[in-house]
Protein backbone atom coordinates (compact mmCIF):
# COMPACT_ATOMS: atom_id res chain seq x y z
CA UNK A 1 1.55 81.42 -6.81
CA UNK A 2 2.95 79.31 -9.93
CA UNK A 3 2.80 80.80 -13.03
CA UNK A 4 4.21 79.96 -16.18
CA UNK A 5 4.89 83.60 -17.64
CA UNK A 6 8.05 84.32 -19.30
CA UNK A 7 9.66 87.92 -20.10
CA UNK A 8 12.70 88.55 -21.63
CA UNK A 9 14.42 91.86 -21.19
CA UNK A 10 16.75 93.79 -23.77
CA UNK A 11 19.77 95.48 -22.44
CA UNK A 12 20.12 97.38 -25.21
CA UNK A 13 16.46 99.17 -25.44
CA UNK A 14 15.55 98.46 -21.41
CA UNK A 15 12.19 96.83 -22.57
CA UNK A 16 10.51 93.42 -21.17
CA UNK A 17 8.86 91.58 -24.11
CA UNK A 18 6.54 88.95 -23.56
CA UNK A 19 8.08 84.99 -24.59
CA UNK A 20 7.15 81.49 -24.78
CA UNK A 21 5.31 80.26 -21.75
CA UNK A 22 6.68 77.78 -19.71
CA UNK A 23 4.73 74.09 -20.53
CA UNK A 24 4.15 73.76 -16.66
CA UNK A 25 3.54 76.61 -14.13
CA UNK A 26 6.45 76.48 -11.69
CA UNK A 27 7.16 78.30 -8.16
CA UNK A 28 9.98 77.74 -6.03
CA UNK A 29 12.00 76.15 -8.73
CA UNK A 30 15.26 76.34 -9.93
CA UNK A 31 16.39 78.18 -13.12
CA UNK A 32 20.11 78.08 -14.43
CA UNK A 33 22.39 78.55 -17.76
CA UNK A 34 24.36 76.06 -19.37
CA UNK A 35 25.64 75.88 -22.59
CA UNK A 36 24.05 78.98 -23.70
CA UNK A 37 20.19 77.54 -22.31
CA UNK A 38 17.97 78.16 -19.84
CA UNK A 39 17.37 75.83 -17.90
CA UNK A 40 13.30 75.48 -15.50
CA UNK A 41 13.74 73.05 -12.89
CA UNK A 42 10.93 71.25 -10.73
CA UNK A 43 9.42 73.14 -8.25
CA UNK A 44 6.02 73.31 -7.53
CA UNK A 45 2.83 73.43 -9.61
CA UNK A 46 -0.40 75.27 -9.58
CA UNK A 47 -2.36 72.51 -7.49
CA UNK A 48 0.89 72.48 -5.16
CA UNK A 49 1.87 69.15 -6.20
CA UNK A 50 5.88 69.16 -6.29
CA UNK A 51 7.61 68.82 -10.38
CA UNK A 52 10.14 66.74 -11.31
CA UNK A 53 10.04 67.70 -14.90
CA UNK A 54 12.82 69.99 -16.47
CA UNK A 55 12.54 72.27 -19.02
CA UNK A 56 14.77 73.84 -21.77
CA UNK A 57 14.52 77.24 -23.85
CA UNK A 58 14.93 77.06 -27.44
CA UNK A 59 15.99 81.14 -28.10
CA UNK A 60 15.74 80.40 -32.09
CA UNK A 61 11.98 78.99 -32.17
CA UNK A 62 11.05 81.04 -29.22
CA UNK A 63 9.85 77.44 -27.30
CA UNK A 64 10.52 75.51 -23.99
CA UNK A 65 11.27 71.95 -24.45
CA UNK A 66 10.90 69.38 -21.92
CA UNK A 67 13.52 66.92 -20.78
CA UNK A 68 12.99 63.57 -21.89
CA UNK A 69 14.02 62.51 -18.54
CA UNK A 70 13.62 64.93 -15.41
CA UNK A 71 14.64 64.53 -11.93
CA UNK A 72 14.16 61.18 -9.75
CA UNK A 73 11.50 62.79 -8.08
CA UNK A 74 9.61 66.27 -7.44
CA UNK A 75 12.00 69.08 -5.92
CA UNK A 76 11.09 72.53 -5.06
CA UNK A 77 13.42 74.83 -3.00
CA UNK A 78 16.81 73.49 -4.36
CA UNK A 79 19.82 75.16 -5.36
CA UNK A 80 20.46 75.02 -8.83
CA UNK A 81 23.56 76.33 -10.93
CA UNK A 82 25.83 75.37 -14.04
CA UNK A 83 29.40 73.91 -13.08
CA UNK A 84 31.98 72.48 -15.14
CA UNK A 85 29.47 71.35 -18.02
CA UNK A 86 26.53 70.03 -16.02
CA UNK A 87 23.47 71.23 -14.63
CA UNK A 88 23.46 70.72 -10.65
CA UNK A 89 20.59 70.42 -7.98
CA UNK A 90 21.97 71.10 -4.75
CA UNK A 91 19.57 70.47 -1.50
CA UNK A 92 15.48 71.54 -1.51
CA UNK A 93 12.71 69.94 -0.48
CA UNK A 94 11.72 66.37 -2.40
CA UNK A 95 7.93 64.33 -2.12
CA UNK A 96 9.00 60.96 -0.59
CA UNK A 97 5.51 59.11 -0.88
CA UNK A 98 1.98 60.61 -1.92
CA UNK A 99 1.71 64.46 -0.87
CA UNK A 100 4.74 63.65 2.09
CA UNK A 101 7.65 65.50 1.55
CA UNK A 102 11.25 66.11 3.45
CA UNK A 103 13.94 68.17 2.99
CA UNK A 104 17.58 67.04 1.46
CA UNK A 105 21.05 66.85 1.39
CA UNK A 106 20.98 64.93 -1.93
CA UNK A 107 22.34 66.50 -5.17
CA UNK A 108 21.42 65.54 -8.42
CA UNK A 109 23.67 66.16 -11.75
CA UNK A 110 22.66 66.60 -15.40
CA UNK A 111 24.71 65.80 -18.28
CA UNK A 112 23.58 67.35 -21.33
CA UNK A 113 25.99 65.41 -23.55
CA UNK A 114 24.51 62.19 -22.68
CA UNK A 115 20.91 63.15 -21.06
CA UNK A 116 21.53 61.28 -17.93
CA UNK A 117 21.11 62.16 -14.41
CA UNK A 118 22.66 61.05 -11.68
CA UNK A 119 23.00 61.47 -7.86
CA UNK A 120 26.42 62.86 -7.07
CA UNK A 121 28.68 60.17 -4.64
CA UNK A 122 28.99 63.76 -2.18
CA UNK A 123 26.01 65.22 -0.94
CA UNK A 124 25.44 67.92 1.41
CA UNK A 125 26.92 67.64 5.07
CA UNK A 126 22.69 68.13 6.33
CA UNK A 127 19.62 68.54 4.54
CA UNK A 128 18.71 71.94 3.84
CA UNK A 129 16.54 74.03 1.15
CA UNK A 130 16.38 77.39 0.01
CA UNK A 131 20.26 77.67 -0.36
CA UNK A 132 21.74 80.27 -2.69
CA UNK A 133 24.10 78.49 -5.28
CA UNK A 134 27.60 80.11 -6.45
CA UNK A 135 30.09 79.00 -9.32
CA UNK A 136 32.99 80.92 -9.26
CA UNK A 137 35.36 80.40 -11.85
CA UNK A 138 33.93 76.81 -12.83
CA UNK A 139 36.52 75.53 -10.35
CA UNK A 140 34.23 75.77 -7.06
CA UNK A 141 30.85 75.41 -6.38
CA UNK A 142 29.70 77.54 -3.12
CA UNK A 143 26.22 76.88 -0.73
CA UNK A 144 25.30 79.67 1.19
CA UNK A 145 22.92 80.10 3.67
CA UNK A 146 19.30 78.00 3.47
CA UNK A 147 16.94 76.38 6.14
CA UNK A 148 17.62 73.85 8.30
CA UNK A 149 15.03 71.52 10.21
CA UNK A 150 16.90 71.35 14.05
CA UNK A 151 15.14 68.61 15.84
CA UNK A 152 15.60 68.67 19.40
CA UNK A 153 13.83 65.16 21.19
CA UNK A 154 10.81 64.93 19.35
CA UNK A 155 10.10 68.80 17.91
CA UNK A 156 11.26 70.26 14.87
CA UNK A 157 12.02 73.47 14.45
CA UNK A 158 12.80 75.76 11.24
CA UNK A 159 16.21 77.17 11.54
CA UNK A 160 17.62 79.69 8.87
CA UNK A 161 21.38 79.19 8.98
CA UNK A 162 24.68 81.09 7.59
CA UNK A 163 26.93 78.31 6.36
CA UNK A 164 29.00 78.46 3.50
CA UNK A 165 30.09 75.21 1.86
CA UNK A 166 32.48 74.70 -0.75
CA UNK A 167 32.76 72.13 -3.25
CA UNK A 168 35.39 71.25 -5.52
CA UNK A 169 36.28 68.64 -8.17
CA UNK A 170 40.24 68.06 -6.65
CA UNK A 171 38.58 67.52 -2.82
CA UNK A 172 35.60 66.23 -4.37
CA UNK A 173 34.09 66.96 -1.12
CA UNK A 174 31.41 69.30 0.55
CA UNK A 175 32.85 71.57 3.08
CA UNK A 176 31.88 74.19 5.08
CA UNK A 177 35.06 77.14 4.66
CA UNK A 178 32.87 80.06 6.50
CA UNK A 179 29.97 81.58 7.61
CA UNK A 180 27.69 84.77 6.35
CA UNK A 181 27.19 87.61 8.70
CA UNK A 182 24.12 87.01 9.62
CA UNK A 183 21.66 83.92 8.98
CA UNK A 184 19.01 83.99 5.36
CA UNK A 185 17.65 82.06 3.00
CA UNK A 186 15.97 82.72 -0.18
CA UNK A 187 18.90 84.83 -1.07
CA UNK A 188 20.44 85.24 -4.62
CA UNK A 189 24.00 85.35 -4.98
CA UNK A 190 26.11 86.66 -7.72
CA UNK A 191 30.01 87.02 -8.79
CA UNK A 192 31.12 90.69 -10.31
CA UNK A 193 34.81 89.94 -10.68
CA UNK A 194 36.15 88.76 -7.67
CA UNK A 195 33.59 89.93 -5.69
CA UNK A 196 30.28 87.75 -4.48
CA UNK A 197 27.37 89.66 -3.74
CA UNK A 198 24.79 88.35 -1.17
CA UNK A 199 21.39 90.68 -1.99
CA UNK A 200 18.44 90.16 0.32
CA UNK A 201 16.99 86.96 1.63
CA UNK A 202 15.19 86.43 5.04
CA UNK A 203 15.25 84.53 8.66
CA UNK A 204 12.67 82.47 9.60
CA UNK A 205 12.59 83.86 12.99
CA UNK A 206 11.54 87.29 11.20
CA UNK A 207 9.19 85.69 7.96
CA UNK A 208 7.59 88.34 7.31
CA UNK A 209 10.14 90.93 7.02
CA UNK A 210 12.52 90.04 4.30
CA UNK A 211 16.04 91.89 4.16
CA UNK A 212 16.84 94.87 1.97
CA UNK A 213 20.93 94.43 2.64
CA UNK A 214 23.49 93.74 0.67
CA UNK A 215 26.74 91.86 1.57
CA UNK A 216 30.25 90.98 0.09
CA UNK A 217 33.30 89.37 0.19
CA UNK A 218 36.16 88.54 -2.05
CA UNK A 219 35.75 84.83 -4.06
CA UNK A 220 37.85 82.66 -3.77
CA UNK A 221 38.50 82.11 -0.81
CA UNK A 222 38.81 80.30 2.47
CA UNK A 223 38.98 82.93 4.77
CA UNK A 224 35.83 85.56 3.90
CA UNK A 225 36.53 89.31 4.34
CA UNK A 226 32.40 90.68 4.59
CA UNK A 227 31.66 94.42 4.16
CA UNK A 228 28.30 95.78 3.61
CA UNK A 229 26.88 97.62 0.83
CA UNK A 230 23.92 100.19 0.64
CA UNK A 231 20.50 98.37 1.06
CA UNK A 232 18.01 97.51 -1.81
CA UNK A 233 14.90 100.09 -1.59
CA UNK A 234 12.74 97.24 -0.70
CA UNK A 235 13.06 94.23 0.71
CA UNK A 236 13.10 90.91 -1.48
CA UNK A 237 13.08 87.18 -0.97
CA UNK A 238 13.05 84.54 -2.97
CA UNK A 239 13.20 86.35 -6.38
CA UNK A 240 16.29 85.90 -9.37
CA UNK A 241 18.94 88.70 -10.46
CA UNK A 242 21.35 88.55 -12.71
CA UNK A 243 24.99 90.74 -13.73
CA UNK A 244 24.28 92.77 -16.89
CA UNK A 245 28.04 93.33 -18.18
CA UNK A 246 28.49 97.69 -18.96
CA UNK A 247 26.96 98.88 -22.10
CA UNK A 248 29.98 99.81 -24.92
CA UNK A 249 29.67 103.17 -26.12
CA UNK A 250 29.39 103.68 -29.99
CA UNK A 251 31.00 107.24 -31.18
């Protein structure tokens, strides 16, 4: 269900206050930091009609601001992340023509300095959506996982996959360096150090159990080293998590 609630939550006190809502009600959309704000991106609204329109937080007036100009067209599903001063839409699913839609292998990139979007000249090797984005360092974008339509003749069939691309600004290139474990989608992945952590997700052979494990493996790097971590208490899917850096201690 789209909503357009926002809660903030103070490390310092462990309390969720109630902020701004969002000026659309979003689901399946993309959220991401750059240059200090949050960034809403597409998804889809409350009369499941896909967004194109992007949205800003302004943390001083407590207000989301929307984009002048948004993406080329409505996106739900994509990867979104922050690398090397732009905002980047990786994959998803986009509406073609009236209420049709298709997956994609496009990738779209937002320049704050000049408000412009553009489509990068590299996009993804296949279309896919619900892929787990990955900056590490600001010198490497990764793509893990996502869904994949197989056709085979004239069927289609939903295929969760565990690919890992990389892509970087001196190969300027999307390439797949290794795969996860095991196949999911609607994952969220995260960097502690030089560790990436892949927490939850789920198959689409198995859609209505979503995964409660934990994998991860050293970043960068091209050959992946996986080793599993104690399961989540419940399983999760397509949710958001963040690193909270350690609390000082004041004496």
């Amino acid at each position: 269900m789209s909503t357009s609630f926002c809660f903030r939550y103070h490390v310092q006190t462990g309390e969720w206050n109630v902020t701004a809502p969002l000026k659309h009600a979003r689901g399946y959309h993309g959220v991401a930091v750059l240059n200090n704000s949050i960034y809403a991106v597409g998804g889809v609204d409350a009369n499941d009609l896909l967004l194109s329109s992007v949205e800003r937080y302004d943390q001083e007036e407590d207000k989301w601001v929307v984009l002048e100009k948004g993406l080329y067209c409505g996106r739900m599903g994509m990867g979104v992340a922050a690398f090397q001063g732009s905002l980047w839409v990786v994959g998803g699913i986009v509406q073609i023509s009236g209420l049709q839609t298709c997956s994609t292998a496009y990738v779209e990139i937002y320049n704050p300095a000049t408000d412009q979007w553009t489509y990068a000249a590299n996009y993804l090797p296949s279309p896919r959506t619900c892929v787990s984005l990955l900056n590490v360092n600001d010198k490497e974008l990764y793509c893990f996982g996502g869904i994949f339509y197989n056709c085979v003749g004239p069927t289609r069939k939903l295929l969760t996959i565990d690919d890992i691309l990389v892509y970087s600004e001196k190969k300027k290139v999307w390439r797949q360096v290794s795969c996860m474990p095991a196949p999911r989608h609607n994952a969220h992945v995260l960097q502690y150090q030089s560790q990436a952590f892949v927490v939850g997700g789920q198959d689409v052979e198995k859609p209505d159990h979503p995964l409660t494990s934990i994998m991860k493996t050293p970043v960068p790097a091209e050959r992946f080293s996986w080793g599993p971590l104690r399961d989540v208490p419940l399983p999760i899917s397509a949710y958001g998590a963040v690193v909270i850096p350690p609390l000082e201690e004041h004496v």
